[in-house]
Protein backbone atom coordinates (compact mmCIF):
# COMPACT_ATOMS: atom_id res chain seq x y z
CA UNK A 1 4.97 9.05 -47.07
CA UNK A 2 7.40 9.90 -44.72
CA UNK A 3 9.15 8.33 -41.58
CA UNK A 4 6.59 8.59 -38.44
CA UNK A 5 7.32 11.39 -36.42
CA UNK A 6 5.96 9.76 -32.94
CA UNK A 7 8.22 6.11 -34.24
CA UNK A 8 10.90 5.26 -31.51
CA UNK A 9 9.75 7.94 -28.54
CA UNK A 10 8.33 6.50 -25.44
CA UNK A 11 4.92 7.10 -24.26
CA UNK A 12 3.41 6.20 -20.60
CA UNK A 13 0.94 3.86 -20.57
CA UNK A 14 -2.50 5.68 -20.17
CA UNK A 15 -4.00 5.64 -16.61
CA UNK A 16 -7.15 2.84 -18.08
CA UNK A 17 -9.48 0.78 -15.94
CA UNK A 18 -6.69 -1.83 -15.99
CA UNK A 19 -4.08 -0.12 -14.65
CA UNK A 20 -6.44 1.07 -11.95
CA UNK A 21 -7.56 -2.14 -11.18
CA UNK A 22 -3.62 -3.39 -10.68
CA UNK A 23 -3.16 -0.47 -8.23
CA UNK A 24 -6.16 -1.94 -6.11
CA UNK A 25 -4.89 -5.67 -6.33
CA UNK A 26 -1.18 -4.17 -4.85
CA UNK A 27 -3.40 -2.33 -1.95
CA UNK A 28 -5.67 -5.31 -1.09
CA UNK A 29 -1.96 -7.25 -0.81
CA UNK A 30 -0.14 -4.12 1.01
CA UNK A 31 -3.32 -4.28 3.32
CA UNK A 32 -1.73 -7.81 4.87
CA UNK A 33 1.64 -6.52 5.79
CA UNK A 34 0.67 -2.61 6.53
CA UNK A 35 -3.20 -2.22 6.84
CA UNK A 36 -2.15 1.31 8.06
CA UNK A 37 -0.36 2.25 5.37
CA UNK A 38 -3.30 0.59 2.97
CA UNK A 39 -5.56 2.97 4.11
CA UNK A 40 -3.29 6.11 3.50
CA UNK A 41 -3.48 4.91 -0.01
CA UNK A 42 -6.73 4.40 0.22
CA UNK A 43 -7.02 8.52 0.88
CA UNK A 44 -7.80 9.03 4.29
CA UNK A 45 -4.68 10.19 5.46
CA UNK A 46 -6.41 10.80 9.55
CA UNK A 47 -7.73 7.71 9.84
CA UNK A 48 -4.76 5.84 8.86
CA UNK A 49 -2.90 7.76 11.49
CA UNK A 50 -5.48 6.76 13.94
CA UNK A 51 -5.17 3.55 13.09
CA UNK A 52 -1.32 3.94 13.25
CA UNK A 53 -1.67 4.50 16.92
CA UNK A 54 -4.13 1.74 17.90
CA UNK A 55 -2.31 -1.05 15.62
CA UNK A 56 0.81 -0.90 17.12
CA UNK A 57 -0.04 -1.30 20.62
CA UNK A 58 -2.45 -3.68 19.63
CA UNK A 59 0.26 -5.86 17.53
CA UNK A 60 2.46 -5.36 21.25
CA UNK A 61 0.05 -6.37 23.80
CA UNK A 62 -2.32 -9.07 21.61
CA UNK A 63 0.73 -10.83 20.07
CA UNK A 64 -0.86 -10.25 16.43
CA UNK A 65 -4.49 -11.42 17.28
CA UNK A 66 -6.07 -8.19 16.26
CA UNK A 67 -4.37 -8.01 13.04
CA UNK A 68 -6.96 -9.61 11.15
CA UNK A 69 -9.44 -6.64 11.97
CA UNK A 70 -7.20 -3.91 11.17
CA UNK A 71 -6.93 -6.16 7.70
CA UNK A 72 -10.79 -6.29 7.23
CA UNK A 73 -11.14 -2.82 8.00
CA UNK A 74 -8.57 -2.09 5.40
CA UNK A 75 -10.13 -4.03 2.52
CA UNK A 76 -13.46 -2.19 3.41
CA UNK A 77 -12.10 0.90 2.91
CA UNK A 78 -10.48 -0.42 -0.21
CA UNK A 79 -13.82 -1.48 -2.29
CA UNK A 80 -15.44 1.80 -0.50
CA UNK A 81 -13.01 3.55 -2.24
CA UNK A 82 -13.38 1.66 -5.75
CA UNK A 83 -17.07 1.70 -5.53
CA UNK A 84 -17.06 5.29 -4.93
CA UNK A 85 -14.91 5.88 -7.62
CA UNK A 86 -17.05 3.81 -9.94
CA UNK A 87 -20.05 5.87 -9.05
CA UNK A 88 -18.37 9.16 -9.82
CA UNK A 89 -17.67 7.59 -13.45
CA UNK A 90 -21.49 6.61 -14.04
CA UNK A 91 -22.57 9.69 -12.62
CA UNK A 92 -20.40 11.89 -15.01
């Protein structure tokens, strides 16, 4: 037998369950700081816009007491994401 072929060569990690699952943890955190930006991730780019322009004025004039909605309505949209993508994979 000769040397392996594939020994010493670096090879990205495959895209598994796991590493999907890290990717959510980081957007359920980034939802705390940025709920805005959260949701972009979450792929829906026009919402998070819209969302954009009412959290800012709402951070301004409330003093911060809305934040806590825009970080609900972020971690919705988070595990409607995941369970959507969950039903995709049992479907196919």
């Amino acid at each position: 037998m000769g040397p392996d072929p594939g020994a010493g060569k670096f090879t990205a990690p495959p895209r598994t369950a796991l590493y999907r699952g890290y990717i959510d943890r980081m957007n359920y955190i980034l939802a705390i700081l940025l709920p805005p930006l959260s949701i972009f991730l979450t792929g829906r780019p026009v919402l998070a816009i819209v969302v954009f322009v009412i959290w800012i004025p709402a951070l301004i004039f409330s003093g911060g007491l809305t934040h806590p909605m825009f970080i609900l309505l972020a971690w919705f949209l988070i595990f409607h994401a995941r369970e959507d993508r969950r039903q995709r994979r049992d479907l196919s």
